[in-house]
Each structure stands twice: as C-alpha cells, then as structure tokens.
C-alpha atoms as a PDB file:
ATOM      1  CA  UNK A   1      80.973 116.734  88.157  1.00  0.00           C
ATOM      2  CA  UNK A   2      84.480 118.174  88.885  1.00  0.00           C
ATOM      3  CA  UNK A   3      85.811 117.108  91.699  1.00  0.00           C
ATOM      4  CA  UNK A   4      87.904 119.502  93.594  1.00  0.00           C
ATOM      5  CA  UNK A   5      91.816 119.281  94.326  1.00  0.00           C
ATOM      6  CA  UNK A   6      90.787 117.730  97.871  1.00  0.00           C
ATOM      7  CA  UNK A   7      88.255 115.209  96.493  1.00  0.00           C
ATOM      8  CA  UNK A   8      90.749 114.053  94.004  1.00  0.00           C
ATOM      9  CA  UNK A   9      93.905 114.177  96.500  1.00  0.00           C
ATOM     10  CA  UNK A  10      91.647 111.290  98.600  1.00  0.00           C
ATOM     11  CA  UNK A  11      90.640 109.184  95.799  1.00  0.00           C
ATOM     12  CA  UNK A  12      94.281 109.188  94.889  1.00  0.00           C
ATOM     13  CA  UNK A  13      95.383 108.111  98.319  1.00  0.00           C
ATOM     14  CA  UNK A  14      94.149 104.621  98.507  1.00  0.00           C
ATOM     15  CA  UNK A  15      93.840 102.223 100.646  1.00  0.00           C
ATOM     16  CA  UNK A  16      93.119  99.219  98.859  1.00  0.00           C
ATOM     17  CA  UNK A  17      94.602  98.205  95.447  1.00  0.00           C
ATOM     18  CA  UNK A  18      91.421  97.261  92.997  1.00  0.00           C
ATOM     19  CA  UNK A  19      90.870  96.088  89.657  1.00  0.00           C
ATOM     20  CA  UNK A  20      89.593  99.540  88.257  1.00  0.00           C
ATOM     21  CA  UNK A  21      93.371 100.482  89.341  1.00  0.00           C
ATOM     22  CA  UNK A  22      95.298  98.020  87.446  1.00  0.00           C
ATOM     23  CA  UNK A  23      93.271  98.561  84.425  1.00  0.00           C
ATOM     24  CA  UNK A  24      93.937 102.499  84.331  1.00  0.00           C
ATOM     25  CA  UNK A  25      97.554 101.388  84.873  1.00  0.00           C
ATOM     26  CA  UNK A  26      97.785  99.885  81.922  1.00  0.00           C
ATOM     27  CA  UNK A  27      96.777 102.622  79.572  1.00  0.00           C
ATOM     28  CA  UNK A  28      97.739 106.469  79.391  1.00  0.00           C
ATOM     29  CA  UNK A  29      94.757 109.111  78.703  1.00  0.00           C
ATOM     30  CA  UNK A  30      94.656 110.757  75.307  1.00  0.00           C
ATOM     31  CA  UNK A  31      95.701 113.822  77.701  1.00  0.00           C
ATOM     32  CA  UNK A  32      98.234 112.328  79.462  1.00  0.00           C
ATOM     33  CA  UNK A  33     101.671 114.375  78.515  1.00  0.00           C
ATOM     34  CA  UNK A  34     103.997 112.726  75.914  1.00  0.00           C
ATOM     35  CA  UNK A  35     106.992 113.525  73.503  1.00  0.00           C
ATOM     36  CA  UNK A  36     106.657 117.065  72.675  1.00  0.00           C
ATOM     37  CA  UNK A  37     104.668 118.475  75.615  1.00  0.00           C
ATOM     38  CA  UNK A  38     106.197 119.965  78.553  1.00  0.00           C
ATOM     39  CA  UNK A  39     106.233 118.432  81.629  1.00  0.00           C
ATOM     40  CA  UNK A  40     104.040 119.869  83.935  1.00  0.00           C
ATOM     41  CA  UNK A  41     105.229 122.572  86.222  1.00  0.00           C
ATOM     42  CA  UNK A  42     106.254 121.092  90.017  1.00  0.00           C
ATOM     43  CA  UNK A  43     109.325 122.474  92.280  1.00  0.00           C
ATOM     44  CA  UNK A  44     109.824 119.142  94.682  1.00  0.00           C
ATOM     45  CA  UNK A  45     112.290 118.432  97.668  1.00  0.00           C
ATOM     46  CA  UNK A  46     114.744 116.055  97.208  1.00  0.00           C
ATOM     47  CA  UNK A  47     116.128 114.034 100.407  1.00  0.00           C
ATOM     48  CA  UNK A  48     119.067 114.824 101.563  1.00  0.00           C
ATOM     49  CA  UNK A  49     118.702 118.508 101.264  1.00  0.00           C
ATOM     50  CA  UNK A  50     118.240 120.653  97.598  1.00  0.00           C
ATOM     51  CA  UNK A  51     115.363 120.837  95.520  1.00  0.00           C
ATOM     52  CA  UNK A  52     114.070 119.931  91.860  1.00  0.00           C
ATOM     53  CA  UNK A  53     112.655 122.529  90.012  1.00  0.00           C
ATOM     54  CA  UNK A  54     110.970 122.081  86.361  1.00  0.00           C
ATOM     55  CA  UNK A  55     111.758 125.480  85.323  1.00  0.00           C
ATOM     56  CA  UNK A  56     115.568 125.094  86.515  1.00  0.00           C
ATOM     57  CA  UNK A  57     116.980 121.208  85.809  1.00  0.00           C
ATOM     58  CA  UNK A  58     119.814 122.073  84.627  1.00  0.00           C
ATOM     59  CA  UNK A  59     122.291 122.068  81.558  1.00  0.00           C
ATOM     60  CA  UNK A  60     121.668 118.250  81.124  1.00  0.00           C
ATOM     61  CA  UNK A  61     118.784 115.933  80.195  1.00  0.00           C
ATOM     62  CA  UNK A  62     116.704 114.388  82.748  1.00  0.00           C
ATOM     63  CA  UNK A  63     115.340 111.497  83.299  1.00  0.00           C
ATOM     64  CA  UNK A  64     112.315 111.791  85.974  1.00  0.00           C
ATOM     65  CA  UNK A  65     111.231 107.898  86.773  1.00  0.00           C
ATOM     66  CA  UNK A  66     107.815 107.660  89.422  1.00  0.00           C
ATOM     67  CA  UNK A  67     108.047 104.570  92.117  1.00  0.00           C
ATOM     68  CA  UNK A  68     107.329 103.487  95.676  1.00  0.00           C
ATOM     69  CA  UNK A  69     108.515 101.141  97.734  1.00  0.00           C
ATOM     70  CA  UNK A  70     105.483  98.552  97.553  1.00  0.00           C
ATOM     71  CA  UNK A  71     105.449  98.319  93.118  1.00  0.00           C
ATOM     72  CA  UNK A  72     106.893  95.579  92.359  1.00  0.00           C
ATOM     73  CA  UNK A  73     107.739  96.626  88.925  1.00  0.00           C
ATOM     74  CA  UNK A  74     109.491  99.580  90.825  1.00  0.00           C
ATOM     75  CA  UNK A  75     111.415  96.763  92.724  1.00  0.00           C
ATOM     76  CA  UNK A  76     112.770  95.667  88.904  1.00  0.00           C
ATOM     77  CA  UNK A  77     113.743  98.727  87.845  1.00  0.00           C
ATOM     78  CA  UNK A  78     115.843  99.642  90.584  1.00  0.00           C
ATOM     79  CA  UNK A  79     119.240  97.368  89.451  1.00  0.00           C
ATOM     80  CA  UNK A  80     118.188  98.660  86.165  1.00  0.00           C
ATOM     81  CA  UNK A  81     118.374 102.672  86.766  1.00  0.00           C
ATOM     82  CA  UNK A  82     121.627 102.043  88.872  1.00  0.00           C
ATOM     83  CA  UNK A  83     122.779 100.604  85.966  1.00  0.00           C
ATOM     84  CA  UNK A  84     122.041 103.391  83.488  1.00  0.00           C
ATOM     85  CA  UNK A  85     123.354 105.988  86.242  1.00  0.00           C
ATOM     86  CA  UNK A  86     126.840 104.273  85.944  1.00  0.00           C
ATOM     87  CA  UNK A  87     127.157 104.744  81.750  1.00  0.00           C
ATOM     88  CA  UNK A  88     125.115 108.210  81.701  1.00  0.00           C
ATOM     89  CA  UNK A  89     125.179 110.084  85.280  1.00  0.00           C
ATOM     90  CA  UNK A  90     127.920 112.430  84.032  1.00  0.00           C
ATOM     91  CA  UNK A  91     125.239 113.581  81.051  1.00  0.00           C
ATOM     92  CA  UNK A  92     121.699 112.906  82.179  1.00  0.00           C
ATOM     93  CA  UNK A  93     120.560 113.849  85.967  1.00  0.00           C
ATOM     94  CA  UNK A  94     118.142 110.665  87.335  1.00  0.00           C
ATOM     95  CA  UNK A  95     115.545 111.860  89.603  1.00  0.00           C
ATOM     96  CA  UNK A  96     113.277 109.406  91.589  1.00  0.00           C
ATOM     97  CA  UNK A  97     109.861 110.757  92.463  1.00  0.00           C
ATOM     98  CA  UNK A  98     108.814 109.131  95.573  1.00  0.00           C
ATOM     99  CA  UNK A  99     104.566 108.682  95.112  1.00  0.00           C
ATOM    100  CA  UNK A 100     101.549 106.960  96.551  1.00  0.00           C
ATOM    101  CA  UNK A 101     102.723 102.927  97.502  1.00  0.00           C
ATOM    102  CA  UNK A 102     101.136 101.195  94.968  1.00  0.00           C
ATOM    103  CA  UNK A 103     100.105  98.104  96.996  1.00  0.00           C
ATOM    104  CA  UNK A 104      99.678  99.557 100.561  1.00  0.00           C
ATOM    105  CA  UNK A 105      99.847  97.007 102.859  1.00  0.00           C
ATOM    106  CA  UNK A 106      99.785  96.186 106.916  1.00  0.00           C
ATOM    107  CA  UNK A 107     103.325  97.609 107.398  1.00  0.00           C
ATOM    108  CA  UNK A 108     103.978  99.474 104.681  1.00  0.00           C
ATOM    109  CA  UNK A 109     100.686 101.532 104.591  1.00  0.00           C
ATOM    110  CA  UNK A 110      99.519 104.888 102.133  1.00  0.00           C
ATOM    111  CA  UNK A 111     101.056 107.731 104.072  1.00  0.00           C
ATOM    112  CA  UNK A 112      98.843 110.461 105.629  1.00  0.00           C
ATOM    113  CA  UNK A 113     100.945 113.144 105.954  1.00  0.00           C
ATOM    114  CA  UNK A 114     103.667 114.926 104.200  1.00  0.00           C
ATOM    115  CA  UNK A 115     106.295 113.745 107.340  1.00  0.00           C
ATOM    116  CA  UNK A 116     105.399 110.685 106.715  1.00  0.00           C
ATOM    117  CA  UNK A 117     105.574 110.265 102.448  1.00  0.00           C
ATOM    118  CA  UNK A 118     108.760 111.888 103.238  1.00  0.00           C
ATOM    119  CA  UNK A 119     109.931 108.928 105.662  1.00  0.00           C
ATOM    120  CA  UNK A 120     108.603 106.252 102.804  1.00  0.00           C
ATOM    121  CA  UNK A 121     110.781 108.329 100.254  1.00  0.00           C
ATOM    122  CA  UNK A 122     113.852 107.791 102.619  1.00  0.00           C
ATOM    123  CA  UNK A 123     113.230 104.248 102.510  1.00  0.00           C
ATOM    124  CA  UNK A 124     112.783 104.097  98.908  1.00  0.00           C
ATOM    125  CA  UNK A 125     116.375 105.945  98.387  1.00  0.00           C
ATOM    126  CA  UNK A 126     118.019 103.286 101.064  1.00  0.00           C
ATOM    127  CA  UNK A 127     116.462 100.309  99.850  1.00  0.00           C
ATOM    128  CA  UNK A 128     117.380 100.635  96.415  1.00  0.00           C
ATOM    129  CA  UNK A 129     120.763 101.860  97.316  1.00  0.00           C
ATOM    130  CA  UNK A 130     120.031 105.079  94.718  1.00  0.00           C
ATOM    131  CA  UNK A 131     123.389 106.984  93.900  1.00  0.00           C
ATOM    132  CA  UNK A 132     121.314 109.248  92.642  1.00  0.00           C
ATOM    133  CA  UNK A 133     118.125 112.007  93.700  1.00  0.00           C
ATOM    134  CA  UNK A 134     115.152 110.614  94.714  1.00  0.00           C
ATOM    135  CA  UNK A 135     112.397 113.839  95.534  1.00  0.00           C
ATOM    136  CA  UNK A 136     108.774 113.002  96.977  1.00  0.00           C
ATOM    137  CA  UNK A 137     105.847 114.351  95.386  1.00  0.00           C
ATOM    138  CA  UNK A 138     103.049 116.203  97.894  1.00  0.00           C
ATOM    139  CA  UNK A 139     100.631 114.237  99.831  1.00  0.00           C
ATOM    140  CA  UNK A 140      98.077 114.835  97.128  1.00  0.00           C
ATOM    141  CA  UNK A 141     100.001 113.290  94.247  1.00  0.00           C
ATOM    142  CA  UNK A 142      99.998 116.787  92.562  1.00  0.00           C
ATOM    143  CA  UNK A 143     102.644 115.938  89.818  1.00  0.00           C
ATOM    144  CA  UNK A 144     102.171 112.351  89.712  1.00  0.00           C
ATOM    145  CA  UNK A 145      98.120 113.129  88.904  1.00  0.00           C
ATOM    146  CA  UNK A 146      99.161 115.821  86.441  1.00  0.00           C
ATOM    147  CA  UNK A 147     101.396 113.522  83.887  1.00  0.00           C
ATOM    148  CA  UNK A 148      98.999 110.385  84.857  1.00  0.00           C
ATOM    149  CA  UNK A 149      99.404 108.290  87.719  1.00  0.00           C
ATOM    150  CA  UNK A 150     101.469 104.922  86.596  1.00  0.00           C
ATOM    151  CA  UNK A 151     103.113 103.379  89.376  1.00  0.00           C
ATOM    152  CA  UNK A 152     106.618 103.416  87.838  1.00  0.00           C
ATOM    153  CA  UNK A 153     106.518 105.441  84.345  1.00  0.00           C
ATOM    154  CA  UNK A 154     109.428 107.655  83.100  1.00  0.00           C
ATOM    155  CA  UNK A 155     109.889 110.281  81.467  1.00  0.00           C
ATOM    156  CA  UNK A 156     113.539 111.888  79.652  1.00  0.00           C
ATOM    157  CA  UNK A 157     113.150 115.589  78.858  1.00  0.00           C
ATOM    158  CA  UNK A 158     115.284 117.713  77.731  1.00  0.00           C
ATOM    159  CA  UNK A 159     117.431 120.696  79.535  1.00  0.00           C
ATOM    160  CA  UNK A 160     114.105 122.794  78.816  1.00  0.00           C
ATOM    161  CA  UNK A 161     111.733 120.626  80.639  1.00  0.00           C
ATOM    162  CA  UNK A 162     109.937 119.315  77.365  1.00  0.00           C
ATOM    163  CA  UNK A 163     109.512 115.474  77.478  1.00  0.00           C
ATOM    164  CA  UNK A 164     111.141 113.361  74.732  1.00  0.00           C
ATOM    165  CA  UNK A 165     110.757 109.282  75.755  1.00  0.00           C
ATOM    166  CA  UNK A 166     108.349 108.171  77.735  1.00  0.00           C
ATOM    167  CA  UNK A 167     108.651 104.778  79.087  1.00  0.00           C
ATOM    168  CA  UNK A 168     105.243 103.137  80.363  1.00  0.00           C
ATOM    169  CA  UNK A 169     107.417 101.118  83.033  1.00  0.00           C
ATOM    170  CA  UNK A 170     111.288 101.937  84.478  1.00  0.00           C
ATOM    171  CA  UNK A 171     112.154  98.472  84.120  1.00  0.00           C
ATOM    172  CA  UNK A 172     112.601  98.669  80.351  1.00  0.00           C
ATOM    173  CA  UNK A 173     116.255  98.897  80.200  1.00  0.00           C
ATOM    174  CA  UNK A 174     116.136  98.220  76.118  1.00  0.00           C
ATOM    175  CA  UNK A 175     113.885 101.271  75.834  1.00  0.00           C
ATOM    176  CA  UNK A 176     115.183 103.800  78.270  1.00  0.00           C
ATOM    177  CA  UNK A 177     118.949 102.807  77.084  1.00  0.00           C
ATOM    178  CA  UNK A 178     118.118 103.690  73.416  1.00  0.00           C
ATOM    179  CA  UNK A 179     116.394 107.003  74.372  1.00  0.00           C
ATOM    180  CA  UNK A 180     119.340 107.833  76.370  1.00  0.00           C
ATOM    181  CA  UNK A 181     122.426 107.108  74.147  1.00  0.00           C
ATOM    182  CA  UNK A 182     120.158 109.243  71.680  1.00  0.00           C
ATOM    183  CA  UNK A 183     119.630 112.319  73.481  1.00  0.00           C
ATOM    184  CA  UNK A 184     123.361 112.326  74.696  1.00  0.00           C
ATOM    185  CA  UNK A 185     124.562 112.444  70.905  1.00  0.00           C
ATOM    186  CA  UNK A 186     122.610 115.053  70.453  1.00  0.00           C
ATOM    187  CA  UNK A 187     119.723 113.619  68.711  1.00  0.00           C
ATOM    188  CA  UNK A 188     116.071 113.229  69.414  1.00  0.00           C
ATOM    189  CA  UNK A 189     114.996 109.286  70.506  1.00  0.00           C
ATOM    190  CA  UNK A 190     114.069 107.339  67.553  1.00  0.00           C
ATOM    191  CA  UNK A 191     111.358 106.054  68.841  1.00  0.00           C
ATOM    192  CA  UNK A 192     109.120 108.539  71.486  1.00  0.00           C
ATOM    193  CA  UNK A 193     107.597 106.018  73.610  1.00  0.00           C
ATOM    194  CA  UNK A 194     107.941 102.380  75.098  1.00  0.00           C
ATOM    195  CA  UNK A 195     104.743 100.803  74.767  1.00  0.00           C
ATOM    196  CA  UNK A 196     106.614  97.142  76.324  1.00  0.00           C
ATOM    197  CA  UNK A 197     104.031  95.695  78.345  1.00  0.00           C
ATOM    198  CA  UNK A 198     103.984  91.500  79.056  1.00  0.00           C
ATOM    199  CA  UNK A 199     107.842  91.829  79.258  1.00  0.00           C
ATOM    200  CA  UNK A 200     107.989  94.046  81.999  1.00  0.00           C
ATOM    201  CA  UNK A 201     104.849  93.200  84.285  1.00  0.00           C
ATOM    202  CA  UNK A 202     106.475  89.370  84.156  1.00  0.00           C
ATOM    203  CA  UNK A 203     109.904  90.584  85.302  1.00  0.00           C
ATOM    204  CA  UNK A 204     107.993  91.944  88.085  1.00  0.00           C
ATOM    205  CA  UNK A 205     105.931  89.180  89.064  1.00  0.00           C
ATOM    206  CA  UNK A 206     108.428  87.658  91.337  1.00  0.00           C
ATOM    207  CA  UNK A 207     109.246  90.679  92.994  1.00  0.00           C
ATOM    208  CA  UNK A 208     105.912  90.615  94.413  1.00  0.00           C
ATOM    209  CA  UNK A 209     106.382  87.979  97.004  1.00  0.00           C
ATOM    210  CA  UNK A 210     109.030  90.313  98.235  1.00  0.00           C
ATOM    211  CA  UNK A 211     107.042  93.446  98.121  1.00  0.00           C
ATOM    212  CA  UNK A 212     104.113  90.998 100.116  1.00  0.00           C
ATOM    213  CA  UNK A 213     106.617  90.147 102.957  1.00  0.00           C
ATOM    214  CA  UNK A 214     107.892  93.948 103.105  1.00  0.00           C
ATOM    215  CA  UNK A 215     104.216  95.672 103.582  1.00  0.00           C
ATOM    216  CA  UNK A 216     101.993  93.106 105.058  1.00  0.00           C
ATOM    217  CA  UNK A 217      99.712  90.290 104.200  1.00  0.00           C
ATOM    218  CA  UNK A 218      96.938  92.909 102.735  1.00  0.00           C
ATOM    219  CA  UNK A 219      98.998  93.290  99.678  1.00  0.00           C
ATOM    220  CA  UNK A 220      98.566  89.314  98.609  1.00  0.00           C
ATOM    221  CA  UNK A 221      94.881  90.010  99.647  1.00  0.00           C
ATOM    222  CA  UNK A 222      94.482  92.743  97.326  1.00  0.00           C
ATOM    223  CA  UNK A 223      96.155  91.226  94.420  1.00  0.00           C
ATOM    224  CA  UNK A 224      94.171  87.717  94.688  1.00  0.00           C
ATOM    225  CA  UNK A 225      90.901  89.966  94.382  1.00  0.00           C
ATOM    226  CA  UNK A 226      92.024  93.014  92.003  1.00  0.00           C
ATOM    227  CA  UNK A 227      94.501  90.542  89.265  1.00  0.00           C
ATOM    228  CA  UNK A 228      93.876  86.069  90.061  1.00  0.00           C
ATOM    229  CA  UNK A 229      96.048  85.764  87.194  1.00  0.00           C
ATOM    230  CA  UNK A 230      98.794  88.046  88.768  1.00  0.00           C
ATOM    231  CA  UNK A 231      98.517  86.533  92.188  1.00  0.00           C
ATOM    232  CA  UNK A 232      98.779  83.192  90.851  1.00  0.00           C
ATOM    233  CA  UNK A 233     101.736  83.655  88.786  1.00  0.00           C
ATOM    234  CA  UNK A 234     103.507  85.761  92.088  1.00  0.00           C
ATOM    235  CA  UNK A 235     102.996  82.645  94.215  1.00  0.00           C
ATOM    236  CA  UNK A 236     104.112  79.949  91.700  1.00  0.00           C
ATOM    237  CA  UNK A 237     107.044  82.368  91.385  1.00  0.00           C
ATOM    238  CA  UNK A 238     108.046  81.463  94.429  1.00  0.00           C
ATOM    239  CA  UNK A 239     108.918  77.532  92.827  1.00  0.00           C
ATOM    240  CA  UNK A 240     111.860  79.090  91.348  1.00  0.00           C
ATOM    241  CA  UNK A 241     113.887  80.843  93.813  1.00  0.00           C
ATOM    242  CA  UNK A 242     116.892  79.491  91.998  1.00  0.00           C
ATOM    243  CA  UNK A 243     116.380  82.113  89.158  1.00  0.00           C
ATOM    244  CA  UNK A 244     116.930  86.154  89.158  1.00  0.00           C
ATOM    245  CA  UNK A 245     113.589  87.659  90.473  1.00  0.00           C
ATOM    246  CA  UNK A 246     113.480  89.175  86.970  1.00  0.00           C
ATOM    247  CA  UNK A 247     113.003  85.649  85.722  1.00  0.00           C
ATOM    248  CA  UNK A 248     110.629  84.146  88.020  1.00  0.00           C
ATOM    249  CA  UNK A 249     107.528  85.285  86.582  1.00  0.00           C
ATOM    250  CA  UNK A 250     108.232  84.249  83.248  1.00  0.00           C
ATOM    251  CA  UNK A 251     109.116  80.564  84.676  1.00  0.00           C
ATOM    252  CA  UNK A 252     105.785  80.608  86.495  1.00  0.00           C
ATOM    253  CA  UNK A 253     104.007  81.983  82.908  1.00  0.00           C
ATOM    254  CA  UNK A 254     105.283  78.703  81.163  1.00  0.00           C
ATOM    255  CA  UNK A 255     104.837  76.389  84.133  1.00  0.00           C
ATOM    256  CA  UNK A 256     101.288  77.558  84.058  1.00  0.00           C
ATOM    257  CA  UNK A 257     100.920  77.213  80.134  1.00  0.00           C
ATOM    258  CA  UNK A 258     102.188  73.826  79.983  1.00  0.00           C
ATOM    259  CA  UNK A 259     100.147  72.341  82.828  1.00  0.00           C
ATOM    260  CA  UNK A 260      96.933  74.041  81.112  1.00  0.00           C
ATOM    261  CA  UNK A 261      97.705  71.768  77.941  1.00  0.00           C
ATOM    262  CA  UNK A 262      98.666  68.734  79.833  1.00  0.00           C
ATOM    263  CA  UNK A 263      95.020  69.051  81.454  1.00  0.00           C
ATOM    264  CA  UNK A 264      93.291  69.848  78.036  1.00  0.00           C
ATOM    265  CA  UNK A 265      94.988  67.266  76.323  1.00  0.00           C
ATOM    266  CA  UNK A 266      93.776  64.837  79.326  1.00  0.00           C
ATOM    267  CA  UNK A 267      90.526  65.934  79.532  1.00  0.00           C
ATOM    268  CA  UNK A 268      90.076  65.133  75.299  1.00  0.00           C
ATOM    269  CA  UNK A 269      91.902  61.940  75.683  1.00  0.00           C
ATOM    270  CA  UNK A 270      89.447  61.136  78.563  1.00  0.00           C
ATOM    271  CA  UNK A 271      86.307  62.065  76.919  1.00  0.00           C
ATOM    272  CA  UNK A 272      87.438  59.943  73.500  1.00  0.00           C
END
C-alpha cells in the first residue's frame, strides 16, 4: 500500500530509536540519489535570514551535509566540516540541513512543529559553532526522505544542482577532502562515493555519552535495546576520557577484543 505524504511524515518523526532504524542507516536504496542524479528539488530557510534554493545555489559547488543535534556521528563531523570550511569556503558553499534528532531523548525530544525544528536547528548552528549555513528541512522530512534519510550523509553537487560525491557519513574527512580538492580544480571526484563505515561509526561512539547527557536518559535506553554492541562500546568509552572523543570508541573496540580472548583463552585452559 502507498502510504500518503502524512502517513509517511509520522513514521518519519519518531519517537523511539529501533533496530529496524539503524539497519536502514546503514545501507542506501537502489533509488536513493547518487553521482550523476540531481538532487531533488527543495527551496529551504536558512537561520539567520536568506534561503537555499536547488534551482539557484550559486556559481560555486556545494556541499549539502544532513545532521541533528542528538547523532553522534553528527557530533564528529562538526570539527571536521569547520575544518574543510577554513581551506574551501571561498570555492564551495557548506550548507547544514537541520533534520529529525536521530536519538530523541527526554530533553532533547523529535520536534512537533515547524517553530520548534526551527529552534533545534538554532541549536545545532550554536553548538557546533558553524561559520557557515545551516537550513532546516520541513517538519515532514520532505528532502531528507527524498535523497534517503541517513542521519548525517553528504552530498557535493555541482553549481547545477547534480550530485557528484556522496559521503555515507560527514565525519569522513579523507573522503569529503578528496572530493573537494577535485571539484575545485575543475575535475570530477575520482572516486563518487564513500562507502567508510567501521571507521566512522567508532569515531562516533564516544560522542554518544555526550549526546546521552545532552537529550536525556531515553537515548542510552534506546541504544541498549536497538544496538548492545553500540551501547556497550559508548559506555566503556567513557574509560578513556583522556583521549579525543574521536578516539574513544576505537579504545573501547580493542579493550573489548582483548578481554574476549583473555576469557576464551581461560575458559580452554580451564577445560584442558
């Protein structure tokens, strides 16, 4: 059955992050716009007055990145699109499309009107202390549904609106970096697509603690049900405050690993 613009607005706003979530996170559709394709038509307000319009971006490349304040993997690609605003802002306009909070929690909750997505894109813009436009998408996720709803994908198009990298998460600085010094000679990317994955849902990992004590106690809750393994490796994050968040998950990853084989190798040793 088809559901209707409303039906699918409501399933898009949810309220409680599941497992069926994280696995359609992981994946784009076989229809889901890539290198090539245009980017699907949306005119969007930006905060702090002005507008984004597909059919008028510009005389530069764009990159369009999706996020919310409660994605942790949004929380690890802020430091790195600040960074690639300072080498390319004079070629390449960054635009930050404010969407559905990806972990809605007690505080931070899935907004319910379009006054307040706008107040959670205001937050998002002053958190991350964004030099650069950040526009929110309609209460019913209209854009974000139309190029496939990952919680912090990005896409570089050209002055025309047709997309030419597509990064499957913001926080791959190696990835967006090569797409961009390519476009700004004048050349297509090499490559069309990012498809890094472990590398950077582990530099997220222990940014979730943070995004827990930011929106509420329902966030952990939904994690430990939806993703154990991500739970667990966002609380033994915690072990090594010492390290960059970037580098807490991957600490936990190894921590984890090597007290797995120091129990296997006990429990052969006992049973010999």
């Amino acid at each position: 059955m088809t559901q209707t613009h409303a039906e699918a607005g409501r399933r898009y706003r949810f309220d409680t992050f599941r497992t069926a979530l994280l696995l359609d996170d992981l994946t784009f559709g076989p229809d889901a716009p890539g290198p090539g394709d245009p980017v699907p038509a949306f005119d969007l307000p930006v905060v702090g007055g002005g507008r984004v319009r597909s059919d008028d971006l510009g005389p530069h490349p764009v990159l369009l990145v999706f996020g919310s304040r409660t994605c942790p993997v949004t929380e690890s690609a802020g430091p790195v699109l600040r960074s690639l605003h300072a080498e390319y802002g004079d070629r390449v306009r960054f635009v930050l499309v404010n969407t559905r909070e990806a972990h809605p929690g007690d505080t931070i909750g899935q907004p319910r009107t379009p006054a307040e997505k706008w107040r959670h894109a205001e937050n998002l813009r002053r958190h991350h202390r964004l030099p650069f436009e950040v526009a929110t998408d309609d209460i019913d996720g209209t854009l974000h549904r139309a190029v496939s709803p990952k919680p912090n994908s990005a896409y570089l198009l050209d002055p025309d609106g047709v997309i030419r990298f597509r990064a499957h998460w913001a926080n791959d600085e190696r990835g967006l970096r090569a797409a961009l010094a390519d476009l700004t000679a004048g050349r297509r990317p090499r490559r069309g697509r990012s498809r890094a994955m472990v590398g950077p849902l582990l530099r997220a990992v222990g940014h979730l603690p943070g995004v827990v004590r930011a929106a509420g106690a329902k966030v952990e809750r939904d994690v430990w049900l939806a993703a154990p393994p991500l739970a667990l490796l966002g609380r033994l994050s915690v072990l090594f405050g010492r390290l960059p968040h970037d580098r807490r998950g991957s600490a936990a990853a190894i921590a984890l690993g090597v007290v797995g084989v120091l129990t296997l190798a006990l429990a052969l040793t006992a049973t010999r």
